[in-house]
C-alpha atoms as a PDB file:
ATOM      1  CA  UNK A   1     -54.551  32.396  43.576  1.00  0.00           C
ATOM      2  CA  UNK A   2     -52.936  28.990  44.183  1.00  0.00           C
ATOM      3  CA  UNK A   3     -49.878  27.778  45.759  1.00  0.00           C
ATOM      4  CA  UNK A   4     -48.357  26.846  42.335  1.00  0.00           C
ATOM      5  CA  UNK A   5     -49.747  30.326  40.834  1.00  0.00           C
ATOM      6  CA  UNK A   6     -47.654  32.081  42.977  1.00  0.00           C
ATOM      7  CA  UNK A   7     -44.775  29.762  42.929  1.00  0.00           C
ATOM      8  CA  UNK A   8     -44.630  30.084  38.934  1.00  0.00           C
ATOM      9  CA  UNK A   9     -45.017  33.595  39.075  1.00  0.00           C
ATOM     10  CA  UNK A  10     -41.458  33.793  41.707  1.00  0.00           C
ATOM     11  CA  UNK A  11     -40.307  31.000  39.400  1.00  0.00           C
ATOM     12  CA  UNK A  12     -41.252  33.675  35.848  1.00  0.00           C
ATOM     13  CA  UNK A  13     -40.476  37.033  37.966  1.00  0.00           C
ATOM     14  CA  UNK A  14     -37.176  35.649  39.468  1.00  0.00           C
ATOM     15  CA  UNK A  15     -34.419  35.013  36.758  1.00  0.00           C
ATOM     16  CA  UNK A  16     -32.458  31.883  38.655  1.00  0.00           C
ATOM     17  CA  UNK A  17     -34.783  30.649  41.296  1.00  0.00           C
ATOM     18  CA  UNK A  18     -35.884  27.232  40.778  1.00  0.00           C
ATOM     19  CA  UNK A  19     -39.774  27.505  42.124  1.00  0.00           C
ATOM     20  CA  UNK A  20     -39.704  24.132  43.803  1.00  0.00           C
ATOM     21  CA  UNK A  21     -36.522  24.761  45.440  1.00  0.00           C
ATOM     22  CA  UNK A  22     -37.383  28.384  46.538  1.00  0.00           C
ATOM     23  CA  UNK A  23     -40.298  26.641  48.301  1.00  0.00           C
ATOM     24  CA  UNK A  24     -39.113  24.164  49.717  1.00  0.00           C
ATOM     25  CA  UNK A  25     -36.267  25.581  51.234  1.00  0.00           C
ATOM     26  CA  UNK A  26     -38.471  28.656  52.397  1.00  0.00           C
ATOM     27  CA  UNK A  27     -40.482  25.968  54.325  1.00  0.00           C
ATOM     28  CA  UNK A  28     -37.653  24.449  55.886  1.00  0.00           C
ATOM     29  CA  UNK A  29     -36.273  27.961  56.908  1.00  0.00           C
ATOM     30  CA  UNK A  30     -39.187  29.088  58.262  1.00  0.00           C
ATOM     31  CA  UNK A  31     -40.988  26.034  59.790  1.00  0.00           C
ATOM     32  CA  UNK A  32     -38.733  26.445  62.866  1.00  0.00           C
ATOM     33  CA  UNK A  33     -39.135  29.618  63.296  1.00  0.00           C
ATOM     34  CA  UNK A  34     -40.856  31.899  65.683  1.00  0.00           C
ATOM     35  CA  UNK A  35     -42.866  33.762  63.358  1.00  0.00           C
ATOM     36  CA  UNK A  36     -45.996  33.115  61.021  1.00  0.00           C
ATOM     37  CA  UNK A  37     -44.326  31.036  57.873  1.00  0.00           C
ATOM     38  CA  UNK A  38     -47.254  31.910  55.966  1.00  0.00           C
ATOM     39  CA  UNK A  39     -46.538  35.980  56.297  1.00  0.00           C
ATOM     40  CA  UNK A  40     -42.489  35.244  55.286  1.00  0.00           C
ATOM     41  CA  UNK A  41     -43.161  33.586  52.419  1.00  0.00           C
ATOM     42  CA  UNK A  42     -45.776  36.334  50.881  1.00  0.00           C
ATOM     43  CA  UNK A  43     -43.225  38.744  52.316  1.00  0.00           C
ATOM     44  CA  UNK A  44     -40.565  37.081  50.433  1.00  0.00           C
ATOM     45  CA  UNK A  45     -42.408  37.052  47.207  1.00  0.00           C
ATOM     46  CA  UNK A  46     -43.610  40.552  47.448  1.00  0.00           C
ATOM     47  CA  UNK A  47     -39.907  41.039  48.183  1.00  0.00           C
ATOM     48  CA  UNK A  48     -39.265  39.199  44.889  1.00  0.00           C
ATOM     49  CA  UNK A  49     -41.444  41.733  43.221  1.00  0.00           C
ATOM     50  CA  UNK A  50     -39.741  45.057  44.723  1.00  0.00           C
ATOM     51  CA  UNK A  51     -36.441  43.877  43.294  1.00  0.00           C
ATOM     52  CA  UNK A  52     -37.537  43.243  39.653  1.00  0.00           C
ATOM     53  CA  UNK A  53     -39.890  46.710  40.006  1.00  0.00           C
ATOM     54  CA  UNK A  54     -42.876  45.351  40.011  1.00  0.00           C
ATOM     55  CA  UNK A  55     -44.360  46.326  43.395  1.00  0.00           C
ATOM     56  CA  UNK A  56     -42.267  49.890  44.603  1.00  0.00           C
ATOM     57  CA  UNK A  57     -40.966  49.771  48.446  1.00  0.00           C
ATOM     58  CA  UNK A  58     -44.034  52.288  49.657  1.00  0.00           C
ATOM     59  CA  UNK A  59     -46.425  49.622  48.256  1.00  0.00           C
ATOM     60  CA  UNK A  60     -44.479  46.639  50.211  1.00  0.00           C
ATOM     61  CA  UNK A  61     -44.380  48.707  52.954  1.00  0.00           C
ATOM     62  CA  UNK A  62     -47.997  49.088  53.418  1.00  0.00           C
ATOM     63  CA  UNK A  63     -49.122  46.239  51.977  1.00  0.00           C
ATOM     64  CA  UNK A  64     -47.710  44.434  55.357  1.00  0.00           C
ATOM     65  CA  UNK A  65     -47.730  47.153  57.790  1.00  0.00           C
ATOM     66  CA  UNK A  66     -50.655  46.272  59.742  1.00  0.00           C
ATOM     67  CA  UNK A  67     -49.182  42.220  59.372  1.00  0.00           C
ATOM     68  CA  UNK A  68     -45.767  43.305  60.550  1.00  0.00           C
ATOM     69  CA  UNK A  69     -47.064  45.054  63.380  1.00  0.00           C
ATOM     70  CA  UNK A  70     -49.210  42.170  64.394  1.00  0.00           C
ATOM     71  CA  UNK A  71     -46.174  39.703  64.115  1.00  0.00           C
ATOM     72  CA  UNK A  72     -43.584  41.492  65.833  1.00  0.00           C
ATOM     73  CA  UNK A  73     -45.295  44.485  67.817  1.00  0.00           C
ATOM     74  CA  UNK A  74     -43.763  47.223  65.419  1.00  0.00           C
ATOM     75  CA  UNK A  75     -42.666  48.139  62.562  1.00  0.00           C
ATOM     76  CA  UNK A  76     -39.292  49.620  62.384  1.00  0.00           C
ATOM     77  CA  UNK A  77     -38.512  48.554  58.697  1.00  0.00           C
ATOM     78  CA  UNK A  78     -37.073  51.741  56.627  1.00  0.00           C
ATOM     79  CA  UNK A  79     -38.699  53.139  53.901  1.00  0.00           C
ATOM     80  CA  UNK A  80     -37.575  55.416  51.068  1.00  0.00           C
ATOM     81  CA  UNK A  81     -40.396  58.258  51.457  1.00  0.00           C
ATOM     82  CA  UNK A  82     -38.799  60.021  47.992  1.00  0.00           C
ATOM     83  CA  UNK A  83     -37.652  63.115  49.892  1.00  0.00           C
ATOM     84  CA  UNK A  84     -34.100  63.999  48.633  1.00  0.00           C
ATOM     85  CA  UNK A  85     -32.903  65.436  52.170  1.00  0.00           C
ATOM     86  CA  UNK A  86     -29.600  63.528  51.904  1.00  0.00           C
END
């Protein structure tokens, strides 16, 4: 899949997110960054998908695990394991 597939499919998935906007400002944001700009934008459109339920946390989660620990050394993000302990 494309560039522009994915950016129509944040632009059809994302009600109010101009797809040319949402990548070029994602490029500017993470261009100076530390950190791969290539892994925060699939994060961010993965992220995309986990707030309009089409991808659940646990599937984010380990979808980028391994890519998370790579980045950054660990993997400290929270996840929702469905226990009702609270």
């Amino acid at each position: 899949m494309g560039n522009s597939d994915e950016t129509r499919m944040i632009d059809d998935e994302a009600v109010g997110i101009d797809a040319a906007v949402w990548e070029e400002t994602a490029d500017e944001l993470l261009a100076d960054g530390p950190y791969d700009p290539k892994l925060g934008k699939e994060m961010s459109r993965d992220a995309v998908r986990v707030s309009t339920g089409r991808m659940t946390e646990a599937e984010f989660h380990e979808k980028y695990h391994d890519a998370v620990l790579e980045e950054f050394g660990v993997d400290d993000r929270p996840i929702d394991t469905g226990d009702a302990d609270e």
